[in-house]
N, C-alpha and C. Protein backbone atom coordinates (compact mmCIF):
# COMPACT_ATOMS: atom_id res chain seq x y z
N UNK A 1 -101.18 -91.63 -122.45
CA UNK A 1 -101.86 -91.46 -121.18
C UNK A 1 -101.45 -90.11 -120.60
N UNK A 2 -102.01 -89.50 -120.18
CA UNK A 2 -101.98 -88.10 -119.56
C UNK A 2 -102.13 -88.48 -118.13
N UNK A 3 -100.27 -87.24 -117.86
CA UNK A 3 -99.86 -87.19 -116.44
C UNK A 3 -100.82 -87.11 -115.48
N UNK A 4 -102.04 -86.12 -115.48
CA UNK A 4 -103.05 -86.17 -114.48
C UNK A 4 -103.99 -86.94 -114.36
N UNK A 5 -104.16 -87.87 -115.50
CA UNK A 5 -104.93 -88.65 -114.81
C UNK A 5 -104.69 -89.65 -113.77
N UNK A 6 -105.35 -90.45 -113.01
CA UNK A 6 -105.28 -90.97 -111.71
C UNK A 6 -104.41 -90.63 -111.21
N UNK A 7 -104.11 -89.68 -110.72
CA UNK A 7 -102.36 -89.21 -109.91
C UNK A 7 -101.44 -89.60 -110.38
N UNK A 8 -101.11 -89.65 -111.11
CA UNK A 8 -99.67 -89.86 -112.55
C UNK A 8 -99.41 -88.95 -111.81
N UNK A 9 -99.85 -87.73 -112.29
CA UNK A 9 -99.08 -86.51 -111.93
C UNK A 9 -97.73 -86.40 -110.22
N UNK A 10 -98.83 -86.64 -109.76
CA UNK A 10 -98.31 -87.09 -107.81
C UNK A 10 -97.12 -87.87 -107.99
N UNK A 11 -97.62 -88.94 -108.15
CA UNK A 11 -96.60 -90.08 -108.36
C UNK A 11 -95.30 -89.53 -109.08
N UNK A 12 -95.50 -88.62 -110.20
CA UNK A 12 -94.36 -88.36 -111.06
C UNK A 12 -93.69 -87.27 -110.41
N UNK A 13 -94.09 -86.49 -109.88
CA UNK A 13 -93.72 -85.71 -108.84
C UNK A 13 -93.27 -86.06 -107.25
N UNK A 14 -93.62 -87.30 -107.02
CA UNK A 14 -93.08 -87.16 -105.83
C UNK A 14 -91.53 -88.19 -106.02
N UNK A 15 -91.65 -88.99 -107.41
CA UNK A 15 -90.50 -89.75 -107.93
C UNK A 15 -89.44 -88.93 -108.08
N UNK A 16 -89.60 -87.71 -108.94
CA UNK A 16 -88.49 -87.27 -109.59
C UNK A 16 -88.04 -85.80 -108.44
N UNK A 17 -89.61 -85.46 -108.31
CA UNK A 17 -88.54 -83.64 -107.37
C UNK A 17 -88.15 -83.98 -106.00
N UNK A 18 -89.06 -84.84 -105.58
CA UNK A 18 -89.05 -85.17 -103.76
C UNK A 18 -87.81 -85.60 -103.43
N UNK A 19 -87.04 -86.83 -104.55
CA UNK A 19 -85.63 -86.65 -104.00
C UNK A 19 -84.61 -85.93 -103.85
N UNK A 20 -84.89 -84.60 -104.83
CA UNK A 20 -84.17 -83.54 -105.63
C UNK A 20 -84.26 -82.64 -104.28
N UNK A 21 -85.69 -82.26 -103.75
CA UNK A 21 -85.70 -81.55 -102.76
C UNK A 21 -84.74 -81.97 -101.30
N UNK A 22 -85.54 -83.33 -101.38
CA UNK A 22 -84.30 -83.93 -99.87
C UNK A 22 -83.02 -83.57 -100.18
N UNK A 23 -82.27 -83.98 -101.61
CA UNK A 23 -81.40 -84.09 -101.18
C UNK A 23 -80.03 -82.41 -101.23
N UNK A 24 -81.10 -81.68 -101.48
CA UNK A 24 -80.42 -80.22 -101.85
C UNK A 24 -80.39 -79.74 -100.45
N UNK A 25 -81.89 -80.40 -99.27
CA UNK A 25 -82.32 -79.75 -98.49
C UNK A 25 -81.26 -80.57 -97.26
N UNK A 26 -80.64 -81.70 -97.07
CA UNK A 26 -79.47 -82.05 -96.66
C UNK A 26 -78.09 -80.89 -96.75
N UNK A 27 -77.41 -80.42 -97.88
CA UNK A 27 -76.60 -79.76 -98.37
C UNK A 27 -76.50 -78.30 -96.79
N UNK A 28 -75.28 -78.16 -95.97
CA UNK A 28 -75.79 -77.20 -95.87
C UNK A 28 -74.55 -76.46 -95.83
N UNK A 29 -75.02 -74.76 -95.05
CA UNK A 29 -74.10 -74.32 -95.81
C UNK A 29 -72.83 -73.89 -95.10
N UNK A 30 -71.80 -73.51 -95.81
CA UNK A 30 -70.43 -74.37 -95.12
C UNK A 30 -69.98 -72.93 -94.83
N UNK A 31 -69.13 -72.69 -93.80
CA UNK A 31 -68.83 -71.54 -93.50
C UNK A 31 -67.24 -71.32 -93.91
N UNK A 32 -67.13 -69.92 -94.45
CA UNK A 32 -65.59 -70.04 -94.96
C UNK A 32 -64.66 -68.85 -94.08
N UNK A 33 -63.90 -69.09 -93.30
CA UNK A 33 -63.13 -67.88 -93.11
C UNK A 33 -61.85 -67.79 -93.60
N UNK A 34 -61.11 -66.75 -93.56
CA UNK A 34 -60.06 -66.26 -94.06
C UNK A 34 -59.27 -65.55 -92.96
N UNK A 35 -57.85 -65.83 -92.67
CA UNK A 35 -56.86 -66.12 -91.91
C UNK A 35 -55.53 -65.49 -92.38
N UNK A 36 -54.78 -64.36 -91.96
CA UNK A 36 -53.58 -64.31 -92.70
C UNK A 36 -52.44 -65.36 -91.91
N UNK A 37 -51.68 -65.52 -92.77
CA UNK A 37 -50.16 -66.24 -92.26
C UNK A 37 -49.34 -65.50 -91.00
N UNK A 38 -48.83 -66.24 -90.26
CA UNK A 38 -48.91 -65.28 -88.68
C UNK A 38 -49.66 -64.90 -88.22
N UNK A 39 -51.15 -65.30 -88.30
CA UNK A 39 -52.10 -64.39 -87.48
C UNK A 39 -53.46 -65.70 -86.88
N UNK A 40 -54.38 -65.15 -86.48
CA UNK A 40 -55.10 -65.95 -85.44
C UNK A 40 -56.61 -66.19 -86.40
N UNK A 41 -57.08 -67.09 -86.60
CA UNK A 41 -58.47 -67.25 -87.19
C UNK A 41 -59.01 -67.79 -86.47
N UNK A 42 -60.60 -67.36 -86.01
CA UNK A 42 -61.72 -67.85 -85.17
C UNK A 42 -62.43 -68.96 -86.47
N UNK A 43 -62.78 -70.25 -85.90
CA UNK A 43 -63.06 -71.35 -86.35
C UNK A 43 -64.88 -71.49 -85.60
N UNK A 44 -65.97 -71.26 -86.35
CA UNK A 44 -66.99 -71.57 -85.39
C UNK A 44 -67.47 -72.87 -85.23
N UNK A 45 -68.03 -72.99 -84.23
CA UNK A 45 -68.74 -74.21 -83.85
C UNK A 45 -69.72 -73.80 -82.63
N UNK A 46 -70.97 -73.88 -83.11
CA UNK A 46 -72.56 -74.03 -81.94
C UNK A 46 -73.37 -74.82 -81.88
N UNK A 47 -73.87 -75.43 -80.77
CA UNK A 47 -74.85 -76.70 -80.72
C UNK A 47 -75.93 -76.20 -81.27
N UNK A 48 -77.20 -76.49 -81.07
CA UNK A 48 -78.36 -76.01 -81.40
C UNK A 48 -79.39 -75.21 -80.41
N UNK A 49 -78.45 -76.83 -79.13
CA UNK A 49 -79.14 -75.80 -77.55
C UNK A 49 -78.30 -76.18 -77.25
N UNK A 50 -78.36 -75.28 -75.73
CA UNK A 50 -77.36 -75.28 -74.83
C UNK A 50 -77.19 -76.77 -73.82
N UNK A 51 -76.45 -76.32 -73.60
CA UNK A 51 -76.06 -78.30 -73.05
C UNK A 51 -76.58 -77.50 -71.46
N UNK A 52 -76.66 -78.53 -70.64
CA UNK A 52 -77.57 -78.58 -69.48
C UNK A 52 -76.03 -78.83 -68.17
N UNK A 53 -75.19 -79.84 -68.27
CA UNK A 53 -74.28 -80.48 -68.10
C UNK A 53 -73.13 -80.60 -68.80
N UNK A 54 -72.10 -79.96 -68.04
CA UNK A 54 -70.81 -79.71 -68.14
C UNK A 54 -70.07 -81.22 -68.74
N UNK A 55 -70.62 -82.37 -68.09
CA UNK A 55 -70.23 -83.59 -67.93
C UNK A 55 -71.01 -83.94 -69.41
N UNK A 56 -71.56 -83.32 -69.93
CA UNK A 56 -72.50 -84.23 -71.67
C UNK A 56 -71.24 -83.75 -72.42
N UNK A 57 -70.74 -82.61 -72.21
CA UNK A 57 -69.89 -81.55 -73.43
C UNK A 57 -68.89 -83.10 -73.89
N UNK A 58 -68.85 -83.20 -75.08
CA UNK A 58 -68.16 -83.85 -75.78
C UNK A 58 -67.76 -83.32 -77.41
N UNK A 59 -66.55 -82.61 -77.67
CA UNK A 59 -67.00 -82.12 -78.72
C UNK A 59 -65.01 -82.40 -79.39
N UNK A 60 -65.15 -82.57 -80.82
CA UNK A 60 -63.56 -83.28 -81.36
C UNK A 60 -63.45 -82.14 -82.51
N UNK A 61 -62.34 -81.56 -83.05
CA UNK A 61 -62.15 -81.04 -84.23
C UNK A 61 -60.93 -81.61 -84.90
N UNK A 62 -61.22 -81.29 -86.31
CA UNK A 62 -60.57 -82.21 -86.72
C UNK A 62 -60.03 -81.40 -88.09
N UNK A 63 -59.12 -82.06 -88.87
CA UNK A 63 -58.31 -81.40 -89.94
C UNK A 63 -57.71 -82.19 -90.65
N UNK A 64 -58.00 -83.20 -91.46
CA UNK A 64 -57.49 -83.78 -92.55
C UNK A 64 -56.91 -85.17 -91.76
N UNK A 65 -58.20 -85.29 -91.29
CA UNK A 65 -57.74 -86.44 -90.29
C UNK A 65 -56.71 -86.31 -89.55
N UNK A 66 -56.82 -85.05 -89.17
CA UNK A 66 -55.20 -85.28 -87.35
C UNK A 66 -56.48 -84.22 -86.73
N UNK A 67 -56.16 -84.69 -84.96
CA UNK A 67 -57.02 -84.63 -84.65
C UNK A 67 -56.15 -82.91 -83.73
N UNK A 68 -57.35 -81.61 -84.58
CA UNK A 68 -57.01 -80.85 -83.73
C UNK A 68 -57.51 -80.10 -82.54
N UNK A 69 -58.61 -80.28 -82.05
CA UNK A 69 -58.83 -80.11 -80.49
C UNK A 69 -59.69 -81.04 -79.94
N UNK A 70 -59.86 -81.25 -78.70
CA UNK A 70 -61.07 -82.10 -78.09
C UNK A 70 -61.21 -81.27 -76.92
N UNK A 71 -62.92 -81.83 -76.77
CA UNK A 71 -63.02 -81.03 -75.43
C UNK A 71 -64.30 -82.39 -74.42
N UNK A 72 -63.26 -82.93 -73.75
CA UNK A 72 -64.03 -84.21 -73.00
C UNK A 72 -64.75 -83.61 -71.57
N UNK A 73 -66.14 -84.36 -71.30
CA UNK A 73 -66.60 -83.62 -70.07
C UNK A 73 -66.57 -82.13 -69.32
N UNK A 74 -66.41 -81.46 -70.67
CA UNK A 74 -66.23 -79.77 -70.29
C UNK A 74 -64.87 -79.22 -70.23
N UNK A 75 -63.49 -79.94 -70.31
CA UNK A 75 -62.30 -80.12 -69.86
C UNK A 75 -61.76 -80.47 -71.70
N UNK A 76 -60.44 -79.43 -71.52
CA UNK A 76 -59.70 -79.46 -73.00
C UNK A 76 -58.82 -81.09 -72.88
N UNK A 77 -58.47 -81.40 -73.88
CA UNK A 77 -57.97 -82.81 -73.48
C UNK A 77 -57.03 -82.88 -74.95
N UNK A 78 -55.51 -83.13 -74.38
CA UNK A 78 -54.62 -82.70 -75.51
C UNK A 78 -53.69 -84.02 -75.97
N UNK A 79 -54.48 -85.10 -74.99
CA UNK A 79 -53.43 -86.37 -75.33
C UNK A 79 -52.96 -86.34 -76.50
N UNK A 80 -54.63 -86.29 -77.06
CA UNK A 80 -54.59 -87.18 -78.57
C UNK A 80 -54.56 -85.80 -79.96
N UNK A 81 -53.94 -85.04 -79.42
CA UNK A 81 -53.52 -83.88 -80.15
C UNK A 81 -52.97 -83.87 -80.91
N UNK A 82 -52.49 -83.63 -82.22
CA UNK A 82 -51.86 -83.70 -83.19
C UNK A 82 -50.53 -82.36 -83.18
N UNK A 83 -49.44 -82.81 -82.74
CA UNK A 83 -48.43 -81.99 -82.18
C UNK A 83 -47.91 -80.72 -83.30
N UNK A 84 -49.02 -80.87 -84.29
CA UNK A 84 -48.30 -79.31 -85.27
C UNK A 84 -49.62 -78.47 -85.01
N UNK A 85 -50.54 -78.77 -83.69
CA UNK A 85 -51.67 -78.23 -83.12
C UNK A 85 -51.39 -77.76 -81.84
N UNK A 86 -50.55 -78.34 -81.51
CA UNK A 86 -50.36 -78.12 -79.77
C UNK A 86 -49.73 -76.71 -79.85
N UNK A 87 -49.81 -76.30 -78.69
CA UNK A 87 -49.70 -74.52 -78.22
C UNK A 87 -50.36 -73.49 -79.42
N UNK A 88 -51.09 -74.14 -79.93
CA UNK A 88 -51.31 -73.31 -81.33
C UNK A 88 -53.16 -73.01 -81.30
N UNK A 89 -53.76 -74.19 -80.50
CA UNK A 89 -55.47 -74.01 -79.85
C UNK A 89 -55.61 -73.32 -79.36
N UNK A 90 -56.65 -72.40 -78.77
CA UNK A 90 -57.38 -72.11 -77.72
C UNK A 90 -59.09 -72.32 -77.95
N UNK A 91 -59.61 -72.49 -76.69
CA UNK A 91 -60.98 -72.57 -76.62
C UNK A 91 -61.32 -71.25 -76.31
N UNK A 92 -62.92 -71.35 -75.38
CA UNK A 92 -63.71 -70.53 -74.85
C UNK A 92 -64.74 -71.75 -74.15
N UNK A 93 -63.92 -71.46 -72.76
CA UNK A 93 -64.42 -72.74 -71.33
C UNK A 93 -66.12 -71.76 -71.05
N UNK A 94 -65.72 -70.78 -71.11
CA UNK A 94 -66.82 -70.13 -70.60
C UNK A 94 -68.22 -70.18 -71.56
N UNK A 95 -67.94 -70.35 -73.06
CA UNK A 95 -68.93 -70.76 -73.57
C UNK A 95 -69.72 -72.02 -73.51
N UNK A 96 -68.98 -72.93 -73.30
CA UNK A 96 -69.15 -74.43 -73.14
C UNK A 96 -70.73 -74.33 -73.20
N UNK A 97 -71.49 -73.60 -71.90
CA UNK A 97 -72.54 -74.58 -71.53
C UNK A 97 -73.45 -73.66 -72.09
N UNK A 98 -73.30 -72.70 -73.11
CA UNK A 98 -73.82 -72.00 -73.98
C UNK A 98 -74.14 -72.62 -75.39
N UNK A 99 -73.45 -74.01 -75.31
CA UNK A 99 -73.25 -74.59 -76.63
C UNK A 99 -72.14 -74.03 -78.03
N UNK A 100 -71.49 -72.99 -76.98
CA UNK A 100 -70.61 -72.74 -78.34
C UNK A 100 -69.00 -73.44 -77.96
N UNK A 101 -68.47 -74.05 -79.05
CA UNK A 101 -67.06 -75.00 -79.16
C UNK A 101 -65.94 -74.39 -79.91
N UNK A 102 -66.20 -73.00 -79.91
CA UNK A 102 -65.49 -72.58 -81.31
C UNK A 102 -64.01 -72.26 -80.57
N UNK A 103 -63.16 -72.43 -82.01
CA UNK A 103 -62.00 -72.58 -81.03
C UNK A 103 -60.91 -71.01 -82.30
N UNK A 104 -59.97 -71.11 -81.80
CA UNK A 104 -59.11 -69.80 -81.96
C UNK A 104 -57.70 -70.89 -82.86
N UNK A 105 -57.22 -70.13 -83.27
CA UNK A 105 -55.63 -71.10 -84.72
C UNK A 105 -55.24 -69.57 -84.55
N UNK A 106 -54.34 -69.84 -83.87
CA UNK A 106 -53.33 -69.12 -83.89
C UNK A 106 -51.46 -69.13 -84.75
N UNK A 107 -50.80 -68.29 -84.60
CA UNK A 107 -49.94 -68.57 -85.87
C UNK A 107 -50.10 -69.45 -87.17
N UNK A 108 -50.81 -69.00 -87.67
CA UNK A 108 -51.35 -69.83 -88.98
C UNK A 108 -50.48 -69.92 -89.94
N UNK A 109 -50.49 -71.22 -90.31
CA UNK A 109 -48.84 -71.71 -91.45
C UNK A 109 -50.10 -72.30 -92.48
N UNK A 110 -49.43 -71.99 -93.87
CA UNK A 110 -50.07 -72.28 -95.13
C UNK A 110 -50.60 -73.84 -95.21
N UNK A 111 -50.38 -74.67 -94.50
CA UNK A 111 -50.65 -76.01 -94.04
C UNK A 111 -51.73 -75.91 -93.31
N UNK A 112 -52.64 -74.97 -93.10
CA UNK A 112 -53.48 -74.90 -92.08
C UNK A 112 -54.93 -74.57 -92.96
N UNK A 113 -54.67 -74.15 -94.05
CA UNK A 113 -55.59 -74.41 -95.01
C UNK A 113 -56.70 -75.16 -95.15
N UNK A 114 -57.33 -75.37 -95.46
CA UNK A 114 -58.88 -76.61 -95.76
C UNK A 114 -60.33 -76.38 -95.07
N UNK A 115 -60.61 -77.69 -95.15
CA UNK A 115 -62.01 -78.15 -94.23
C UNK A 115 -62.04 -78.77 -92.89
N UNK A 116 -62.38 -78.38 -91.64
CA UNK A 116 -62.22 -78.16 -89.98
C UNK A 116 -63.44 -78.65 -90.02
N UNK A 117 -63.55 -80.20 -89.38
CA UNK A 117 -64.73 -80.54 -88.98
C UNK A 117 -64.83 -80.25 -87.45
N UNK A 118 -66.04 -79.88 -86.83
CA UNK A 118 -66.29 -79.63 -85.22
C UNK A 118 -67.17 -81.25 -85.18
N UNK A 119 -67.25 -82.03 -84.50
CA UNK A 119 -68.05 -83.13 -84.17
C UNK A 119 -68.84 -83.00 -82.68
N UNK A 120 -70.04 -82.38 -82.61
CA UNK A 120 -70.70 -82.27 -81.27
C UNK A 120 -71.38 -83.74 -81.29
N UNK A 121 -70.37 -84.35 -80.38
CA UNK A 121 -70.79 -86.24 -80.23
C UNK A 121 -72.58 -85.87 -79.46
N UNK A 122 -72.81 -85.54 -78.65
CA UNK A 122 -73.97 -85.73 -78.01
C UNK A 122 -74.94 -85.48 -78.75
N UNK A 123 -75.13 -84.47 -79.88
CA UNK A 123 -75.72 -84.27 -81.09
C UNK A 123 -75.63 -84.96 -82.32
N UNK A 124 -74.98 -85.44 -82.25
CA UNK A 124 -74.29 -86.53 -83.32
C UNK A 124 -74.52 -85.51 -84.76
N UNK A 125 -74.01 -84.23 -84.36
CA UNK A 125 -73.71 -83.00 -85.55
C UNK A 125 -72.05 -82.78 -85.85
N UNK A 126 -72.08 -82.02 -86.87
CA UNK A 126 -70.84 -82.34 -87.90
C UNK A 126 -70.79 -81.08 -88.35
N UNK A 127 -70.40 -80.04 -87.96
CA UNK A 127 -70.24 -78.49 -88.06
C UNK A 127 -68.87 -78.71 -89.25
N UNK A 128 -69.18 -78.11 -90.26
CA UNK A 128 -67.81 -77.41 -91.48
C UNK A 128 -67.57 -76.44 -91.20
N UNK A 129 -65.74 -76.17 -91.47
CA UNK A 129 -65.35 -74.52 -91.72
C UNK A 129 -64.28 -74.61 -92.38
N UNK A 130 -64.41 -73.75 -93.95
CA UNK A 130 -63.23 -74.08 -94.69
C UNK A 130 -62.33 -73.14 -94.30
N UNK A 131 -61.29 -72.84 -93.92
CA UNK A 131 -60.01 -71.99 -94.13
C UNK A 131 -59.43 -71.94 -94.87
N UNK A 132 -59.52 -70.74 -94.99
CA UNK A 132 -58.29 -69.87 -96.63
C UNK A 132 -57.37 -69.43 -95.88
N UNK A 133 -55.77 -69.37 -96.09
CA UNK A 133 -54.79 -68.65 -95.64
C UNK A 133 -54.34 -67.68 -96.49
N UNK A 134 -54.16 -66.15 -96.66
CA UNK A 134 -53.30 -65.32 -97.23
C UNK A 134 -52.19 -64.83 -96.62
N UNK A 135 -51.47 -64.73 -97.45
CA UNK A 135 -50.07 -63.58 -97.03
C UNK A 135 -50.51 -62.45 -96.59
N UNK A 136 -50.02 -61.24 -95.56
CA UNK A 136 -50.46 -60.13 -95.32
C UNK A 136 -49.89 -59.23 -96.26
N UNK A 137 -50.41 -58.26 -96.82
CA UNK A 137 -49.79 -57.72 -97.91
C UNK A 137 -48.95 -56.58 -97.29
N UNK A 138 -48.22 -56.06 -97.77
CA UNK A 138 -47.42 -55.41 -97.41
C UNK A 138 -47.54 -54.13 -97.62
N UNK A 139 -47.32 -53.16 -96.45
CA UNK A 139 -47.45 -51.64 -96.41
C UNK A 139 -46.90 -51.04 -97.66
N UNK A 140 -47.29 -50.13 -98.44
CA UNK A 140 -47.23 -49.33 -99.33
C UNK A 140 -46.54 -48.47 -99.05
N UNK A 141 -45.85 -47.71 -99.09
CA UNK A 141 -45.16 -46.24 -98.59
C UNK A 141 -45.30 -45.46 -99.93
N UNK A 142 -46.10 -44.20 -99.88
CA UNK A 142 -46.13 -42.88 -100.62
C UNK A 142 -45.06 -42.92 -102.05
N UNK A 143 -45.03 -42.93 -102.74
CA UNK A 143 -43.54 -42.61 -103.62
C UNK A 143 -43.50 -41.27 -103.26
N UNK A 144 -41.97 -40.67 -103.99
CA UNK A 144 -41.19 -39.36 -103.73
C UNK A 144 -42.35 -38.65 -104.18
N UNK A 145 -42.66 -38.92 -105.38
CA UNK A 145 -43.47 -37.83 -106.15
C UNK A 145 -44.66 -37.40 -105.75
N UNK A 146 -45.10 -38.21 -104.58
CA UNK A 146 -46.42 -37.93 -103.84
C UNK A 146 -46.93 -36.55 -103.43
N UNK A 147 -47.79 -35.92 -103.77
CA UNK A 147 -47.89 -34.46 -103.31
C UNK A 147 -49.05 -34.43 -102.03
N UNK A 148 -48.64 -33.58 -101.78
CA UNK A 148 -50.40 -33.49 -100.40
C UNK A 148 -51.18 -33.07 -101.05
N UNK A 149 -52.82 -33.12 -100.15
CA UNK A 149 -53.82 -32.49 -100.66
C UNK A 149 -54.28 -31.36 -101.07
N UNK A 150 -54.53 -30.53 -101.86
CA UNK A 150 -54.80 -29.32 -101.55
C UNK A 150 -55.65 -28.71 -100.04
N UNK A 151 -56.00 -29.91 -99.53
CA UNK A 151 -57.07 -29.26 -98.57
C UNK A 151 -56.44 -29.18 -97.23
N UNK A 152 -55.45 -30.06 -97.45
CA UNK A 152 -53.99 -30.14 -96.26
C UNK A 152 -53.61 -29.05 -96.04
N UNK A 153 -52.94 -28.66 -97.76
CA UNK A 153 -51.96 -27.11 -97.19
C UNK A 153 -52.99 -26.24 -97.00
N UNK A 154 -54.08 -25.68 -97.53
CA UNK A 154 -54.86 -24.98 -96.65
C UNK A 154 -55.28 -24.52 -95.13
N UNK A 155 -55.24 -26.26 -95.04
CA UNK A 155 -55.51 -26.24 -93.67
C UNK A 155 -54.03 -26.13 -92.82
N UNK A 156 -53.23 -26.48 -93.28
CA UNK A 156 -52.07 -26.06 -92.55
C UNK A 156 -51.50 -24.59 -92.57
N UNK A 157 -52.18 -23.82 -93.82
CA UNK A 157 -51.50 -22.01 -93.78
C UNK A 157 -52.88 -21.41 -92.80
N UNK A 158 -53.76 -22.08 -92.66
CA UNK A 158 -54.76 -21.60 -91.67
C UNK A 158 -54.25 -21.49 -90.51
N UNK A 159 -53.73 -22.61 -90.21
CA UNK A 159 -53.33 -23.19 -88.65
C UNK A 159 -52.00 -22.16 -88.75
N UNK A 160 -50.95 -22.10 -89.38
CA UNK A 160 -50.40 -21.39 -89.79
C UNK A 160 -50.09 -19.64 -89.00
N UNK A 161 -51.46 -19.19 -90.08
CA UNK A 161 -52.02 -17.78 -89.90
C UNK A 161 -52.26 -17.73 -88.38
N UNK A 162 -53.27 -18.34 -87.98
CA UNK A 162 -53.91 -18.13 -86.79
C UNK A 162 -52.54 -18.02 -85.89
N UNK A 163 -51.84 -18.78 -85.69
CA UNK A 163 -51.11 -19.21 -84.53
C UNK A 163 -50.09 -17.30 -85.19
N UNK A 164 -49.57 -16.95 -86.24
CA UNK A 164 -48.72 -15.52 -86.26
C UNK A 164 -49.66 -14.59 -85.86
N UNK A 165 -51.33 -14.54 -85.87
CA UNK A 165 -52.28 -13.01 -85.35
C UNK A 165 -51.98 -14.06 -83.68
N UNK A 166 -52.65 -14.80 -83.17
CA UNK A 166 -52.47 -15.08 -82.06
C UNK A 166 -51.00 -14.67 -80.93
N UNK A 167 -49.92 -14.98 -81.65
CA UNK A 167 -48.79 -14.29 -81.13
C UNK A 167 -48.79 -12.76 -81.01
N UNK A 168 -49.07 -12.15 -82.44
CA UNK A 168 -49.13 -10.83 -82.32
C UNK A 168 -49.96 -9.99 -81.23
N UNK A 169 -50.97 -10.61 -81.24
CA UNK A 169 -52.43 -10.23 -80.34
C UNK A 169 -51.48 -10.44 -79.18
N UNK A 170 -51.07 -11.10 -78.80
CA UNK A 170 -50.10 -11.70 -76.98
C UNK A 170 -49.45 -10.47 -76.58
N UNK A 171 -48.16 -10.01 -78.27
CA UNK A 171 -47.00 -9.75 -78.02
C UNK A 171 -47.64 -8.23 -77.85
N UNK A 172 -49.09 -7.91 -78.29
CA UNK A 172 -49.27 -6.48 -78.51
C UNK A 172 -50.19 -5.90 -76.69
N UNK A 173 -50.98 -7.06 -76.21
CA UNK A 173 -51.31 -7.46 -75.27
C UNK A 173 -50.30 -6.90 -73.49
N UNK A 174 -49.12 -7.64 -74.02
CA UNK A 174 -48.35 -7.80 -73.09
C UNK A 174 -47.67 -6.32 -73.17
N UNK A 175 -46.99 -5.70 -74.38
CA UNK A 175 -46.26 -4.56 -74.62
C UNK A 175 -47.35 -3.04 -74.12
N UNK A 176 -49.17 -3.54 -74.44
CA UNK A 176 -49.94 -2.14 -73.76
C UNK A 176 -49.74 -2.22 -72.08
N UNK A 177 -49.75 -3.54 -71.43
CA UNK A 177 -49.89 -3.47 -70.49
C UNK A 177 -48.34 -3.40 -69.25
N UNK A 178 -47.37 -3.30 -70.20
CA UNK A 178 -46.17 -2.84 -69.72
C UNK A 178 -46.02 -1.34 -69.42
């Protein structure tokens, strides 16, 4: 029997790709930042729209199941904080009713690594952000054998030159008019 006849075709197509499409078209895409050790990484999180009411803002982040920020009725809320989080958050109050939740990780310890869910409850959305932590690499210093540029000392016997005619010109300046 041949696919096109009586809508075989349809049918076989909407069996096999239509779920393929949903379910790729679910998938989305995950945002990754990168953070050195001792230092501060911005974590995003945005509604879709802006919230209307200070009093809707309900928004939780989270980290391997410990819970690291909340933000209840527009207001940071640290009860239920996970204490290797505490003094270590910050928000942005002023974004709130802009719809943005994104929050700031400061002193970042290699434990801080992973997947950061944002939960905007009133949206019943589920924002990802993976964090990578690196070491900061460490300043290089010149070895001995390092030479300058050629275009350096040039420019330095220029600067050089100028500044011995400039004196002369002064010293010859000052001596006519004595």
């Amino acid at each position: 029997m041949d696919l096109c006849e009586s809508g075989n075709l349809r049918r076989w197509w909407l069996f096999y790709f239509l779920p393929v499409f949903l379910l790729t078209n679910e998938v989305s895409l995950q945002e990754t930042v990168v953070g050195f050790i001792g230092g501060s990484a911005v974590l995003n999180c945005s509604s879709e729209e802006p919230l209307i009411k200070i009093q809707d803002i309900r928004v939780r982040w989270s980290h391997k199941d410990q819970n690291v920020y909340e933000i209840i009725k527009g207001q940071v809320s640290v009860e239920k904080q996970d204490p290797e989080y505490r003094d270590r958050t910050e928000s942005f109050p002023e974004e709130y009713l802009r719809g943005n939740f994104s929050i700031k990780l400061n002193n970042l310890q290699h434990t801080d690594a992973g997947l950061y869910k944002c939960y905007i409850i009133e949206e019943s959305v589920i924002k990802s952000v993976e964090l990578s932590t690196q070491e900061r690499q460490a300043i290089q210093i010149p070895s001995e054998g390092t030479k300058p540029k050629p275009e350096m000392i040039v420019m330095f016997i220029s600067v050089l030159c100028t500044g011995i005619i400039f004196s002369l010109a002064v010293s010859s300046f000052i001596n006519i008019t004595v």
